[in-house]
Protein backbone atom coordinates (compact mmCIF):
# COMPACT_ATOMS: atom_id res chain seq x y z
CA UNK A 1 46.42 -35.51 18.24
CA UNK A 2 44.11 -35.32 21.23
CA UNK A 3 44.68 -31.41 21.58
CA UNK A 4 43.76 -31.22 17.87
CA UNK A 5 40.47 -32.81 18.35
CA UNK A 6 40.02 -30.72 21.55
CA UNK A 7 40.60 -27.41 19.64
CA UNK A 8 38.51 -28.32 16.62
CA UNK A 9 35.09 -29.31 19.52
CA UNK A 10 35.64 -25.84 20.80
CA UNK A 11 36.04 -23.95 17.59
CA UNK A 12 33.17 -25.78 16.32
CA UNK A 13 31.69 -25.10 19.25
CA UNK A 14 31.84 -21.34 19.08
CA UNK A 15 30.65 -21.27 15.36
CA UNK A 16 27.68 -22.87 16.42
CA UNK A 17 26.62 -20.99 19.32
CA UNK A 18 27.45 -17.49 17.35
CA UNK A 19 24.98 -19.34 14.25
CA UNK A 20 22.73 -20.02 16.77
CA UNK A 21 22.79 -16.37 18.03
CA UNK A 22 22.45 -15.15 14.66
CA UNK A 23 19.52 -17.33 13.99
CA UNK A 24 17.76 -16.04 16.99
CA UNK A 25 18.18 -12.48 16.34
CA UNK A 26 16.86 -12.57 12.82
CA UNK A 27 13.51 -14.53 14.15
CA UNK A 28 13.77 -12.30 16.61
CA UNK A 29 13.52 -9.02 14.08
CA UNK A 30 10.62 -10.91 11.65
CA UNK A 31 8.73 -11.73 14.99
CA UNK A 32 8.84 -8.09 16.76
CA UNK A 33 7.19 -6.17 14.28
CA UNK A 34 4.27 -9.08 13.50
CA UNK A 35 3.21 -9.03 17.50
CA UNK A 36 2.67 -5.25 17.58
CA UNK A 37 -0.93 -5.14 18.51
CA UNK A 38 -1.48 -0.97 18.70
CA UNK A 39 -3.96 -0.95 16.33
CA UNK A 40 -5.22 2.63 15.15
CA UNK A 41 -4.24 5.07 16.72
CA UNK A 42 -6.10 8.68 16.99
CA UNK A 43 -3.75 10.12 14.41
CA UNK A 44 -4.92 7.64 11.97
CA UNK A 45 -8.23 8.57 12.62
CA UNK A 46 -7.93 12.16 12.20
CA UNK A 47 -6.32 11.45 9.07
CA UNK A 48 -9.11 9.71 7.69
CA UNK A 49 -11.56 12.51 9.18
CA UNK A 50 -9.49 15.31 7.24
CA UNK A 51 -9.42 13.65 3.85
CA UNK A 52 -12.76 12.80 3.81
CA UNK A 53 -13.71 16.36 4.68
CA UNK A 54 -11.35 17.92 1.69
CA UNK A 55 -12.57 15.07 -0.45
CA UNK A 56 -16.59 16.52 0.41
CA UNK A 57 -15.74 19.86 0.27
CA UNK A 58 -13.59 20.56 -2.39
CA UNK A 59 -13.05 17.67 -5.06
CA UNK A 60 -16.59 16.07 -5.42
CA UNK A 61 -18.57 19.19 -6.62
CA UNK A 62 -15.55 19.90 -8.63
CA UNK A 63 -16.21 16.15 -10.25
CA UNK A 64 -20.01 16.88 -10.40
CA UNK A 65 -19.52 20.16 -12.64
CA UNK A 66 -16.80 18.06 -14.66
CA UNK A 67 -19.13 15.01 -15.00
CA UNK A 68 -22.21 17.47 -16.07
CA UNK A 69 -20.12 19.62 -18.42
CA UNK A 70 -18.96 16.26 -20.23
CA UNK A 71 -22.23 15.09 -20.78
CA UNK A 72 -23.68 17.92 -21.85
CA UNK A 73 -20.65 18.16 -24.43
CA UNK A 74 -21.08 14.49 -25.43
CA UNK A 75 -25.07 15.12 -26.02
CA UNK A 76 -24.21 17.66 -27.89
CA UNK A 77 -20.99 16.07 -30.03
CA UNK A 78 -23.89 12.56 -30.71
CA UNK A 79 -26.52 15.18 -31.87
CA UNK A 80 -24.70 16.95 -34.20
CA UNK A 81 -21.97 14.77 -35.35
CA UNK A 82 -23.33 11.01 -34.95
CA UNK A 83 -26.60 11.68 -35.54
CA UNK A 84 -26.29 13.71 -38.49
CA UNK A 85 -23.51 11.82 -40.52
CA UNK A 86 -24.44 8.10 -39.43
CA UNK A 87 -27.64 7.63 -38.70
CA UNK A 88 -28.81 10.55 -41.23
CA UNK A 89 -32.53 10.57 -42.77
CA UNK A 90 -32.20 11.04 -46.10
């Protein structure tokens, strides 16, 4: 009966020192990536430089045509349709 009991401490034992392992190694893993303190990096920054280059070069007067096209069309569309069939002078 003793040996029994003496097998069953060690078996327990091991399970608890291999859930103790595991329970390490996973707040180990959730930890690492939390403590990295590289901040940005010159890539990043370049990055940022490029896009805001396209965006100055390329899409905004694209957007400022768009946006003066549109409300020249909606001036035109409130003159001639609103205007006219709403608010008409008789």
């Amino acid at each position: 009966m003793k040996e029994n009991f003496i097998k069953a401490n060690k078996a327990t034992n091991e399970i608890v020192i291999k859930f103790d392992i595991a329970i390490k190694r996973s707040i180990l893993s959730i930890k690492k990536p939390l403590q990295n303190n590289d901040g940005i990096g010159k890539d990043e920054v370049i990055g940022i430089a490029l896009a805001l280059i396209v965006a100055a070069f390329i899409i905004f007067p694209g957007v400022r045509s768009f946006a003066t096209t549109l409300m020249d069309n909606l001036d035109t569309w409130y003159s001639t349709t609103i205007k006219s069939k709403i608010f008409g002078t008789s």
